[in-house]
C-alpha atoms as a PDB file:
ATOM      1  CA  UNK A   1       0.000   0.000   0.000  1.00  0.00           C
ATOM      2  CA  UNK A   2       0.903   3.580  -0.578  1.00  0.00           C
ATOM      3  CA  UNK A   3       0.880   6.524   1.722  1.00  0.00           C
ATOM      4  CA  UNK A   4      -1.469   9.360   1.394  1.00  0.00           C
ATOM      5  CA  UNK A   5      -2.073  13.338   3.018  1.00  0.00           C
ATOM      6  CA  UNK A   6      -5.691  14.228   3.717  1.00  0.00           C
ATOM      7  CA  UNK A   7      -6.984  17.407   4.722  1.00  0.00           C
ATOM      8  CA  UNK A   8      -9.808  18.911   6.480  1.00  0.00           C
ATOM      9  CA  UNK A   9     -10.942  22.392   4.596  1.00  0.00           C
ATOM     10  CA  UNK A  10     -12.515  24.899   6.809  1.00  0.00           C
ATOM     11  CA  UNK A  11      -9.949  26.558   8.714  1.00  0.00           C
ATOM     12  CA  UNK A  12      -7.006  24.068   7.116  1.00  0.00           C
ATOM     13  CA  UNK A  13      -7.088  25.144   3.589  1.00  0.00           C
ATOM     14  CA  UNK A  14      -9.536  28.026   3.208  1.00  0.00           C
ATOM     15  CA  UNK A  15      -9.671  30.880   5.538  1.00  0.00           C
ATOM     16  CA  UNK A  16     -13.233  30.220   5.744  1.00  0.00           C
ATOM     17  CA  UNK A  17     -14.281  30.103   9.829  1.00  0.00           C
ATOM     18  CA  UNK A  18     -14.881  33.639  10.508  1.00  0.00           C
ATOM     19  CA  UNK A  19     -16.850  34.067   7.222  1.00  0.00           C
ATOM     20  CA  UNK A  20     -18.983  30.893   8.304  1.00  0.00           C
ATOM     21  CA  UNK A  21     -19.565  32.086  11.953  1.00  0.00           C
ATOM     22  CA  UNK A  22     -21.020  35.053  10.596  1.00  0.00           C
ATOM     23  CA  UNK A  23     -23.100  33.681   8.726  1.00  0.00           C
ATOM     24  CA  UNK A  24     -24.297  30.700  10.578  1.00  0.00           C
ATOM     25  CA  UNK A  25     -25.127  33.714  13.477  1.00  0.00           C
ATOM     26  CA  UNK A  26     -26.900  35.850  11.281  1.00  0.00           C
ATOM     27  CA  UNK A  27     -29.404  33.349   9.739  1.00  0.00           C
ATOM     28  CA  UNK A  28     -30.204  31.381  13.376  1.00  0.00           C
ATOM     29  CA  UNK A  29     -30.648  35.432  14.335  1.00  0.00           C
ATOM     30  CA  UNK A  30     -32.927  35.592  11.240  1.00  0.00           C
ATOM     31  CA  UNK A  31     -35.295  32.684  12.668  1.00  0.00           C
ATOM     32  CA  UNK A  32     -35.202  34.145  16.716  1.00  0.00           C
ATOM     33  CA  UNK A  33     -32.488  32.664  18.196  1.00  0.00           C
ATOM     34  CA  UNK A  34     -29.508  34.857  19.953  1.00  0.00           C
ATOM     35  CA  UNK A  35     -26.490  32.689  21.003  1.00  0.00           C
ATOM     36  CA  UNK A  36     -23.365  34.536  21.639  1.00  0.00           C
ATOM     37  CA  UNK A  37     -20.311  34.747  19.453  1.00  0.00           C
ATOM     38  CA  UNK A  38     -18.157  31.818  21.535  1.00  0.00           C
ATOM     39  CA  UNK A  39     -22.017  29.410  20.699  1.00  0.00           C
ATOM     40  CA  UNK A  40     -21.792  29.981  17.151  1.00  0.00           C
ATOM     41  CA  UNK A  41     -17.575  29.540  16.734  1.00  0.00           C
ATOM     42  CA  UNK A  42     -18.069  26.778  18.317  1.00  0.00           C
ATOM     43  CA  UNK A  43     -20.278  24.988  15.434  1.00  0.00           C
ATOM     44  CA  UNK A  44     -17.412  25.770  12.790  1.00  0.00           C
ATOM     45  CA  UNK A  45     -16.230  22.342  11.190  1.00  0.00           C
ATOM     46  CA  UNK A  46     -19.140  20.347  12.405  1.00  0.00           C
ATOM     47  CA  UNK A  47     -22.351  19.148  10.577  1.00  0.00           C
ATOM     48  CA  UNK A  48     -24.381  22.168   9.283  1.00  0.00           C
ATOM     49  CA  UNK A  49     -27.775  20.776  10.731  1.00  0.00           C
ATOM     50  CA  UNK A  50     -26.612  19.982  13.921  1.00  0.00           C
ATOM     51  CA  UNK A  51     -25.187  22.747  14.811  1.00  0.00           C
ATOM     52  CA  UNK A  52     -28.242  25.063  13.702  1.00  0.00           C
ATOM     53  CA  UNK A  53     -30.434  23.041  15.709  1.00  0.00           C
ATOM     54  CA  UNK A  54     -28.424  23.522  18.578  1.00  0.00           C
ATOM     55  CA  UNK A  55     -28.130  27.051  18.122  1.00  0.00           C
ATOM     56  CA  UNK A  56     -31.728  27.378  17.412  1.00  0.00           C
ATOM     57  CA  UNK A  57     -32.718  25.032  20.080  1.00  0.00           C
ATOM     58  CA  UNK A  58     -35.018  22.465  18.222  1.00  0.00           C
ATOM     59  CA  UNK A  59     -34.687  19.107  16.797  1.00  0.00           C
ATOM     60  CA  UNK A  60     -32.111  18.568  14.230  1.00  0.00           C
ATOM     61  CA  UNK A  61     -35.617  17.530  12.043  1.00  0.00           C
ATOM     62  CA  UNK A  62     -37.827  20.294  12.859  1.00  0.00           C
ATOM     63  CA  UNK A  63     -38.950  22.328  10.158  1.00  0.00           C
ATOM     64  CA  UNK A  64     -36.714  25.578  11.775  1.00  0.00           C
ATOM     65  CA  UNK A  65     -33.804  23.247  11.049  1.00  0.00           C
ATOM     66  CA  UNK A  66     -34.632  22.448   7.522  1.00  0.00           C
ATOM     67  CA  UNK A  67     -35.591  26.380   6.828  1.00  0.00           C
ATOM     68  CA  UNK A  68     -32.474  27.421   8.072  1.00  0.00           C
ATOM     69  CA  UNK A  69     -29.703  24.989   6.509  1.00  0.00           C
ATOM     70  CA  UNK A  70     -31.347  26.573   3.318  1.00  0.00           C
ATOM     71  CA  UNK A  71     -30.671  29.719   4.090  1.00  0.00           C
ATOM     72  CA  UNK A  72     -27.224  29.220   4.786  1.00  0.00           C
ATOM     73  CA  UNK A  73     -26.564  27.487   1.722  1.00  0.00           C
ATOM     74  CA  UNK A  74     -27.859  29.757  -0.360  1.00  0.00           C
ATOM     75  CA  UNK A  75     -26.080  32.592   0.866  1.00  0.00           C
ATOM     76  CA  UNK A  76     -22.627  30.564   0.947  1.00  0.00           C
ATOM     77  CA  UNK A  77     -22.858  30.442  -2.471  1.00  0.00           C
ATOM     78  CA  UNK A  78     -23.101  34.693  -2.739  1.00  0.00           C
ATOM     79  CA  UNK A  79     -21.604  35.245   0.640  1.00  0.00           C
ATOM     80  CA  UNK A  80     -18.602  32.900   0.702  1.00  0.00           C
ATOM     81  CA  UNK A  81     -17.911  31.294  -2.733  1.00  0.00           C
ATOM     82  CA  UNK A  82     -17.945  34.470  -4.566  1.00  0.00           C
ATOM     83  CA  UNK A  83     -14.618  35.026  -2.671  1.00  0.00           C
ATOM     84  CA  UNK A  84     -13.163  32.285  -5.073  1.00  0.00           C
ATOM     85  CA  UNK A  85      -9.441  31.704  -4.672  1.00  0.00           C
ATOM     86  CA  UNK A  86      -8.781  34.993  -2.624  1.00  0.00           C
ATOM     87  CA  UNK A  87     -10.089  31.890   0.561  1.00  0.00           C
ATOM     88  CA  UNK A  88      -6.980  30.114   0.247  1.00  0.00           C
ATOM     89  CA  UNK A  89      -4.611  30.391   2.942  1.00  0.00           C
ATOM     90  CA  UNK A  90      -1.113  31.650   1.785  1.00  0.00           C
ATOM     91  CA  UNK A  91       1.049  29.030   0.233  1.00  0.00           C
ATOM     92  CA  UNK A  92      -1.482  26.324   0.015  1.00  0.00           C
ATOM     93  CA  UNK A  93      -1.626  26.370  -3.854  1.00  0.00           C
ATOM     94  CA  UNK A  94       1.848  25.764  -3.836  1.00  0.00           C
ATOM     95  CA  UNK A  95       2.168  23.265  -1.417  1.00  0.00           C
ATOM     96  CA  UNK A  96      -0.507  21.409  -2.290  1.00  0.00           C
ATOM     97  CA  UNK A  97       1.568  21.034  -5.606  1.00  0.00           C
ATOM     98  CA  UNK A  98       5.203  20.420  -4.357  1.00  0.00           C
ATOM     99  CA  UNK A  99       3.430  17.310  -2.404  1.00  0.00           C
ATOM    100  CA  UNK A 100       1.946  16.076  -5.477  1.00  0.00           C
ATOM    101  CA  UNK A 101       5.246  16.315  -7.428  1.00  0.00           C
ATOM    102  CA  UNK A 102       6.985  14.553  -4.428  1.00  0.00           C
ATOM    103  CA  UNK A 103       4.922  11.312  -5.313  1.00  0.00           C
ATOM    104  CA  UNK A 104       1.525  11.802  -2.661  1.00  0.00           C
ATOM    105  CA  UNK A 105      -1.823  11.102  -3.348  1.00  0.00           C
ATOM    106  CA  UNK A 106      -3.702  13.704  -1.891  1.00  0.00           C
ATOM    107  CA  UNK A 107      -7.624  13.742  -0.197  1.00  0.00           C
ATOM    108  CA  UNK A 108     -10.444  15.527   1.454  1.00  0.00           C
ATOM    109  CA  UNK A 109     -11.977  14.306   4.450  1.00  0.00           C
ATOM    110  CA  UNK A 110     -14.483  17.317   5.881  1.00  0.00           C
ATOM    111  CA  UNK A 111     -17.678  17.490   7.988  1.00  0.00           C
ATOM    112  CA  UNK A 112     -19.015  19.594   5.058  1.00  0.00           C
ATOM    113  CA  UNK A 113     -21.730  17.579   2.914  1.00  0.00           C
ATOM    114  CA  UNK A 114     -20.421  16.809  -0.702  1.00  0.00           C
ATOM    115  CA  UNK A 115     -22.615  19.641  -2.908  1.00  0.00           C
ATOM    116  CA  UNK A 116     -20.782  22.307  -0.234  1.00  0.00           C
ATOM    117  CA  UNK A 117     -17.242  20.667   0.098  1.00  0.00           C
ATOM    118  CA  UNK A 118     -16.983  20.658  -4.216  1.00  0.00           C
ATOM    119  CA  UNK A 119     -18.478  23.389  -4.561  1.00  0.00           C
ATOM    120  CA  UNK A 120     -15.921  25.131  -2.002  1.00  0.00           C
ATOM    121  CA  UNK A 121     -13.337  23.536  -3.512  1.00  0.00           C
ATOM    122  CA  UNK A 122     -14.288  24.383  -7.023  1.00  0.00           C
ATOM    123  CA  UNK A 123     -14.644  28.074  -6.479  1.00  0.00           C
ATOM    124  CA  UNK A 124     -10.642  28.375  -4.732  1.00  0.00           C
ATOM    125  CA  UNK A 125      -9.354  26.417  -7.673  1.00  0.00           C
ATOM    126  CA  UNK A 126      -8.137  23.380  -5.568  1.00  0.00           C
ATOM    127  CA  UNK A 127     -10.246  20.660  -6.848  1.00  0.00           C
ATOM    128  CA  UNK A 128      -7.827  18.626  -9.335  1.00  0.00           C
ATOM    129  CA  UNK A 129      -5.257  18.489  -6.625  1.00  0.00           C
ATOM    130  CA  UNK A 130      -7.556  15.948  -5.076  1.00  0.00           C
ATOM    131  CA  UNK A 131      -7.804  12.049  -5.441  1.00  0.00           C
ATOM    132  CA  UNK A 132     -10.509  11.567  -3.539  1.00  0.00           C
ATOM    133  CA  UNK A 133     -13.264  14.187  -1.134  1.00  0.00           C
ATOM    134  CA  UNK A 134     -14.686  12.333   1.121  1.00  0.00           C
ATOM    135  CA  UNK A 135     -17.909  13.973   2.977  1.00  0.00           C
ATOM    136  CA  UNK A 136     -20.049  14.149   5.970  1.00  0.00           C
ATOM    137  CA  UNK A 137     -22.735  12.423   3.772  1.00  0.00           C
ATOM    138  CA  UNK A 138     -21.053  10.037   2.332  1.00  0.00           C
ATOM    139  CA  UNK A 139     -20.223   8.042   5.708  1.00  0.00           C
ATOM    140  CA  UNK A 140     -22.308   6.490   8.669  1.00  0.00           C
ATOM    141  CA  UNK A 141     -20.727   8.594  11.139  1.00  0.00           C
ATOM    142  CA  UNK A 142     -18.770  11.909  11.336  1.00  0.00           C
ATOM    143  CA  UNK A 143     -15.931  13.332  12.854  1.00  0.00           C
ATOM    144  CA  UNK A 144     -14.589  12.122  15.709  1.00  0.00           C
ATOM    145  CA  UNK A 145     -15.056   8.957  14.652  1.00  0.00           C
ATOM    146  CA  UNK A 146     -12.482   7.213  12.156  1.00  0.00           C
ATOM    147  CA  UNK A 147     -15.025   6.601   8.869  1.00  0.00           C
ATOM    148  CA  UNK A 148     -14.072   9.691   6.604  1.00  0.00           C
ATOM    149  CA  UNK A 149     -10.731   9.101   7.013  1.00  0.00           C
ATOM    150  CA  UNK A 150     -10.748   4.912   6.505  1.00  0.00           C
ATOM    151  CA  UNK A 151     -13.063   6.019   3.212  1.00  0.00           C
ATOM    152  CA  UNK A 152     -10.181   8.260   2.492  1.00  0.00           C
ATOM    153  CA  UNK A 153      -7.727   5.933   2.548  1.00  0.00           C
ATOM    154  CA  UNK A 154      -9.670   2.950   1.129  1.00  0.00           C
ATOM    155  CA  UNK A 155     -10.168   5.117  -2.028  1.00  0.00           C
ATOM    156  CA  UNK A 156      -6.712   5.922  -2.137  1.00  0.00           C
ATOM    157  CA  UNK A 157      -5.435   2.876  -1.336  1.00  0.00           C
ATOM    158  CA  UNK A 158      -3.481   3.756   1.501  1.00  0.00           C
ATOM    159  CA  UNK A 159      -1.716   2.445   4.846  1.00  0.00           C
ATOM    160  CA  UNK A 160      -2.770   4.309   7.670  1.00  0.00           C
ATOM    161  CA  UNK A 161       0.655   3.959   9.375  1.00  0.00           C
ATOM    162  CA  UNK A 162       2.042   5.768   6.337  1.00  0.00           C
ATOM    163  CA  UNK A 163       0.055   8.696   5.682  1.00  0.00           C
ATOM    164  CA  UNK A 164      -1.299  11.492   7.426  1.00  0.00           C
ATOM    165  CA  UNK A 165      -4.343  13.623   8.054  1.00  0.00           C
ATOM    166  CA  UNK A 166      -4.176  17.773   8.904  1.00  0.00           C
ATOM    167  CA  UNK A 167      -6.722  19.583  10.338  1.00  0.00           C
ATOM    168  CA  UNK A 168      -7.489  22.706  13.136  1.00  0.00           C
ATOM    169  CA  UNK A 169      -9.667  21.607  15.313  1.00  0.00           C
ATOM    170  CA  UNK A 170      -9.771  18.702  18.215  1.00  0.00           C
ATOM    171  CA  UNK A 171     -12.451  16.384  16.789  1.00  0.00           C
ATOM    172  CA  UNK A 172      -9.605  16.565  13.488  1.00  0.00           C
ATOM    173  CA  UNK A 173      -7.246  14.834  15.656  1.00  0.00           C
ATOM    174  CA  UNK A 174      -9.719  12.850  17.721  1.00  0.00           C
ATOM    175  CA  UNK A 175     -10.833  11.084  13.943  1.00  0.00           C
ATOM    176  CA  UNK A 176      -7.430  10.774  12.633  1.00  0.00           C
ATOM    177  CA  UNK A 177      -6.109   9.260  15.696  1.00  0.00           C
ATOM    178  CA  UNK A 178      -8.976   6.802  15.682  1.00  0.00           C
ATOM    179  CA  UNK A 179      -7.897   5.898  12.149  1.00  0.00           C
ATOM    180  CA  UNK A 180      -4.401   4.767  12.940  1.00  0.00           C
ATOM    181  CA  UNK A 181      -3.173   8.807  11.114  1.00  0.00           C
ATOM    182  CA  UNK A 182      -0.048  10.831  11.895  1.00  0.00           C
ATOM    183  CA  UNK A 183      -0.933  14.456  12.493  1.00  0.00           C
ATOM    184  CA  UNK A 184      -0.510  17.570  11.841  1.00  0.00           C
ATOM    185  CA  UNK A 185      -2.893  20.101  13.786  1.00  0.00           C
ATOM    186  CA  UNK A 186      -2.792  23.357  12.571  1.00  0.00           C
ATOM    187  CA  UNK A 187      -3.458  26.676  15.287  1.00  0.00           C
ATOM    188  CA  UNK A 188      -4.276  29.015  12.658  1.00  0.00           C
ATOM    189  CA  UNK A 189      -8.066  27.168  12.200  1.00  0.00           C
ATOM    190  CA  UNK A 190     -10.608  26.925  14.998  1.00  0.00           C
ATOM    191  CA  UNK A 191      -8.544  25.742  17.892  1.00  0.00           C
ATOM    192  CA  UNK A 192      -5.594  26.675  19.502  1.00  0.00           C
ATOM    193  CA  UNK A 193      -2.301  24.730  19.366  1.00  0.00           C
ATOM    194  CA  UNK A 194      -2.731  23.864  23.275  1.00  0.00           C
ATOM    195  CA  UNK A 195      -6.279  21.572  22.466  1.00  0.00           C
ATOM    196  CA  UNK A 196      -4.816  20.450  19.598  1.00  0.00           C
ATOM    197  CA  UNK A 197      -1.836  19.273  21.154  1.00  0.00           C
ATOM    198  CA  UNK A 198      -3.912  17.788  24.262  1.00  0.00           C
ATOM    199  CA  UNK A 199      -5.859  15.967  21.690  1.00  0.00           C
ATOM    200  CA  UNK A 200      -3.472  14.112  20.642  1.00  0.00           C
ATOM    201  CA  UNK A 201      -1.552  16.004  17.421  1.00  0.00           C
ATOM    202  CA  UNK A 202       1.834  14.766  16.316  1.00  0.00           C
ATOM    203  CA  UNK A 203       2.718  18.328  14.999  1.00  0.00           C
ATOM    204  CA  UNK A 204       1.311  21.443  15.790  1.00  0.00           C
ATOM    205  CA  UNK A 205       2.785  24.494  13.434  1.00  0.00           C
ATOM    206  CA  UNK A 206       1.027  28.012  12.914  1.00  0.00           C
ATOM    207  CA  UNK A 207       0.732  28.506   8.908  1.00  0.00           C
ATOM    208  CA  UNK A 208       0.541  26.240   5.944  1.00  0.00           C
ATOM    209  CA  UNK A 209       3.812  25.809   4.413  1.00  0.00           C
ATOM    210  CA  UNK A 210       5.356  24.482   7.864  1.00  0.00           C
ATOM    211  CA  UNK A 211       2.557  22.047   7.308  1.00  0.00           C
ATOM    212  CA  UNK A 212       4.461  20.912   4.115  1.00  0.00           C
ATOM    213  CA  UNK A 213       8.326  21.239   5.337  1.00  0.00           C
ATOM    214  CA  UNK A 214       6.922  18.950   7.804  1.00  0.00           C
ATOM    215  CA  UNK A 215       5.025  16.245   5.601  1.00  0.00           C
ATOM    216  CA  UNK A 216       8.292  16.499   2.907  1.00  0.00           C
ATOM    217  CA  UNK A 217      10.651  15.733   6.779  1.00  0.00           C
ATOM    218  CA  UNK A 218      11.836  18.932   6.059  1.00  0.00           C
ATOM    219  CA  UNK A 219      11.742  19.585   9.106  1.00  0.00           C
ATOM    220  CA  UNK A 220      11.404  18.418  12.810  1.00  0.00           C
ATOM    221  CA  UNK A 221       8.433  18.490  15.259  1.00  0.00           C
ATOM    222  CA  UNK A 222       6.836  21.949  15.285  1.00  0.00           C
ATOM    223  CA  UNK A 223       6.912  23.738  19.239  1.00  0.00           C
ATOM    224  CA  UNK A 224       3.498  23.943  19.992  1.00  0.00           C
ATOM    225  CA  UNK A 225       3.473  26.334  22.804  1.00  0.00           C
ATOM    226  CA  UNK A 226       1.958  29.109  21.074  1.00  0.00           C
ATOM    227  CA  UNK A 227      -1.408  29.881  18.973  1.00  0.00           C
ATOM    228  CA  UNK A 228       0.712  31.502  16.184  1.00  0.00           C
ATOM    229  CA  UNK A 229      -1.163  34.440  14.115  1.00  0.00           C
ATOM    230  CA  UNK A 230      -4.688  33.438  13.163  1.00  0.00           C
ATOM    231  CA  UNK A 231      -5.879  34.873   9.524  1.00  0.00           C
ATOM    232  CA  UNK A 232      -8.288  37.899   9.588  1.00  0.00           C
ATOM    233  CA  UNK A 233     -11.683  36.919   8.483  1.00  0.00           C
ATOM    234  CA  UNK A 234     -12.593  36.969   5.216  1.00  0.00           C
ATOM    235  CA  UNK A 235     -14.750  39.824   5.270  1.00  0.00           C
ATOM    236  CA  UNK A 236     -17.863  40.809   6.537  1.00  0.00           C
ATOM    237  CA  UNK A 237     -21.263  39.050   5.448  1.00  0.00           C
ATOM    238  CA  UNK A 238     -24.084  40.792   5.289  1.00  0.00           C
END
């Protein structure tokens, strides 16, 4: 078997949690509800439904739920994917090239639900860099359990032991660990470098092209005692 890198998107590849918060907040604010700014940051990188039900305080089925997943969407597509490449986090491109050229197959394993994840990474230009995208939907359970990345590496044909997952938040590492993945947490996402390192993370580094110095052993294990700079947010969503 071969080895393989998969990646989570929001907040790994695409500079995209600030743009979602804002917009999860202002459509559950649309429909009555009034969490706080920590409620809503907290849904970024978990299942859309879910976490509107939670912030809206009904069952993931109630209509409320339903009404407001399609707001969202629509207005990711003119809120968020209009944005285009200009989401990409600096170097990632690049990098995502230099580990193709070094012999990796590359793929997507993301808590987004398939028509959002291609669409997302249509719009930044990333798409053909990927062998596989595997989704939210396309599994019987999400992150933090292992299935997205097993489907990942099934499709790629992959060892576990030899490849590699990276992602920004804890429920990242929780899934990858659970799959038998090396690491990589990233502190410029969702969570800081501390979580991700208490989760578990083999590498913790603070933009994206120590992500590939360390996947190409370019370098050594990245300190983790600091957040690093987080990206400013993508701009405001109205």
């Amino acid at each position: 078997m071969t080895s393989a890198i998969v990646f989570d998107i929001d907040g790994t590849l695409a500079n995209t949690p600030a743009a979602i918060a804002e917009l999860i907040g202002d459509v559950v604010r649309g429909l009555g509800a009034s969490p706080g700014r920590s409620q809503v940051l907290a849904t970024v990188g978990k299942p859309l439904e879910a976490s509107l039900a939670g912030l809206l305080g009904v069952a993931v089925d109630d209509a409320a739920t339903a009404e407001a997943a399609a707001r969202y969407r629509a207005r990711f597509a003119t809120d968020v994917l209009s944005q285009g490449p200009a989401l990409l986090l600096p170097g990632v491109p690049e990098g995502l090239d230099r580990l193709r050229a070094a012999g990796h197959l590359l793929g997507i394993a993301t808590s987004k639900i398939s028509a959002g994840a291609l669409a997302l990474l249509k719009a930044t230009g990333v798409v053909d860099r990927f062998d596989t995208v595997v989704c939210h939907d396309m599994v019987e359970r999400g992150k933090p359990h292992p299935d997205m990345a097993l489907r990942a590496l099934a499709d790629l044909g992959a060892s576990p032991a030899e490849s590699w997952y990276v992602g920004d938040t804890v429920t990242d590492m929780a899934m990858a660990r659970a799959a038998a993945l090396r690491t990589v947490g990233v502190s410029y996402g969702v969570d800081s470098a501390a979580a991700l390192t208490a989760a578990g993370a083999d590498h913790v580094v603070t933009d994206f092209p120590s992500v590939i110095r360390v996947l190409l052993h370019e370098t050594t294990v990245t300190s983790p005692d600091h957040a690093g700079p987080r990206p400013e947010p993508t701009g405001a969503l109205s």
